[in-house]
Protein backbone atom coordinates (compact mmCIF):
# COMPACT_ATOMS: atom_id res chain seq x y z
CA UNK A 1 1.76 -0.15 19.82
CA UNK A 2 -0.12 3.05 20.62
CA UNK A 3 -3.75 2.20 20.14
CA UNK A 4 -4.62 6.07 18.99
CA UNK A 5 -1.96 4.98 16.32
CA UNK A 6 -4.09 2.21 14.55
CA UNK A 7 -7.00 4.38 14.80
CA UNK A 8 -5.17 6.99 12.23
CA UNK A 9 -3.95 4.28 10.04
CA UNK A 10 -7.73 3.31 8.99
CA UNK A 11 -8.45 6.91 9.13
CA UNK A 12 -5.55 7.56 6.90
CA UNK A 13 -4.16 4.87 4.96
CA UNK A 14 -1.96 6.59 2.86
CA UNK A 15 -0.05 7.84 6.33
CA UNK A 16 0.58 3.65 7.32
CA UNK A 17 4.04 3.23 8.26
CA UNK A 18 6.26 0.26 5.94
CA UNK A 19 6.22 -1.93 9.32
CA UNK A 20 2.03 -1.99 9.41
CA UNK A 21 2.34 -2.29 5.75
CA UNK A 22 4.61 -5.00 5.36
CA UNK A 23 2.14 -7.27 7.78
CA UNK A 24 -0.76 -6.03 6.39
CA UNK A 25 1.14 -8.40 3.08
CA UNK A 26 2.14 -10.67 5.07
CA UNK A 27 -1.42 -11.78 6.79
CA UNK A 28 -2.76 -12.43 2.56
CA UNK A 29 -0.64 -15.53 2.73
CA UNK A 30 -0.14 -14.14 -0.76
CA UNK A 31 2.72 -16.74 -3.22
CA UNK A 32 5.59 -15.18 -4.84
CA UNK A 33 4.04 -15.81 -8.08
CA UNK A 34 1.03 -13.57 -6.96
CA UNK A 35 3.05 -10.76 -5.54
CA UNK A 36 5.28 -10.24 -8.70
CA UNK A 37 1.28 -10.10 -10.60
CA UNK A 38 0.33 -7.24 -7.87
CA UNK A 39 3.53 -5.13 -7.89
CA UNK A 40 3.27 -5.10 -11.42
CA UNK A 41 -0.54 -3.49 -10.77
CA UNK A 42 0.37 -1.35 -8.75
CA UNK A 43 3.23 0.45 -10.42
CA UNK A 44 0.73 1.07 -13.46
CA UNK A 45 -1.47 2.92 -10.91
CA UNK A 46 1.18 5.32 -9.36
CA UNK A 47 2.49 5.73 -13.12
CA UNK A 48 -1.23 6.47 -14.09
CA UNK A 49 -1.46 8.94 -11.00
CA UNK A 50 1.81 10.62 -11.03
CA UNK A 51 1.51 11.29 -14.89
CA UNK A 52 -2.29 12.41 -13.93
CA UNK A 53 -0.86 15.15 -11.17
CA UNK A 54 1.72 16.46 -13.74
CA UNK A 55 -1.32 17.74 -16.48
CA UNK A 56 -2.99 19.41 -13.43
């Protein structure tokens, strides 16, 4: 992995490929029953954000 790479991630998280984000998950050790709990989270915040964009 190109060092200068991981250096833009941090920089840029929104820019992190699915491979650094996928271990990123998988280093929380996180259960099943937790993920379901976060995805669910997280869905209301892109809803919240994408309907937030659109009355701009």
């Amino acid at each position: 992995m190109d060092p200068h790479a991981a250096e833009y991630d941090r920089r840029f998280p929104g820019n992190v490929d699915e491979q650094a984000l996928r271990q990123l998950v998988l280093r929380t050790n996180m259960p099943a029953d937790d993920s379901a709990i976060w995805m669910g989270m997280l869905r209301q915040v892109l809803w919240k954000l994408r309907s937030d964009e659109r009355q701009e």
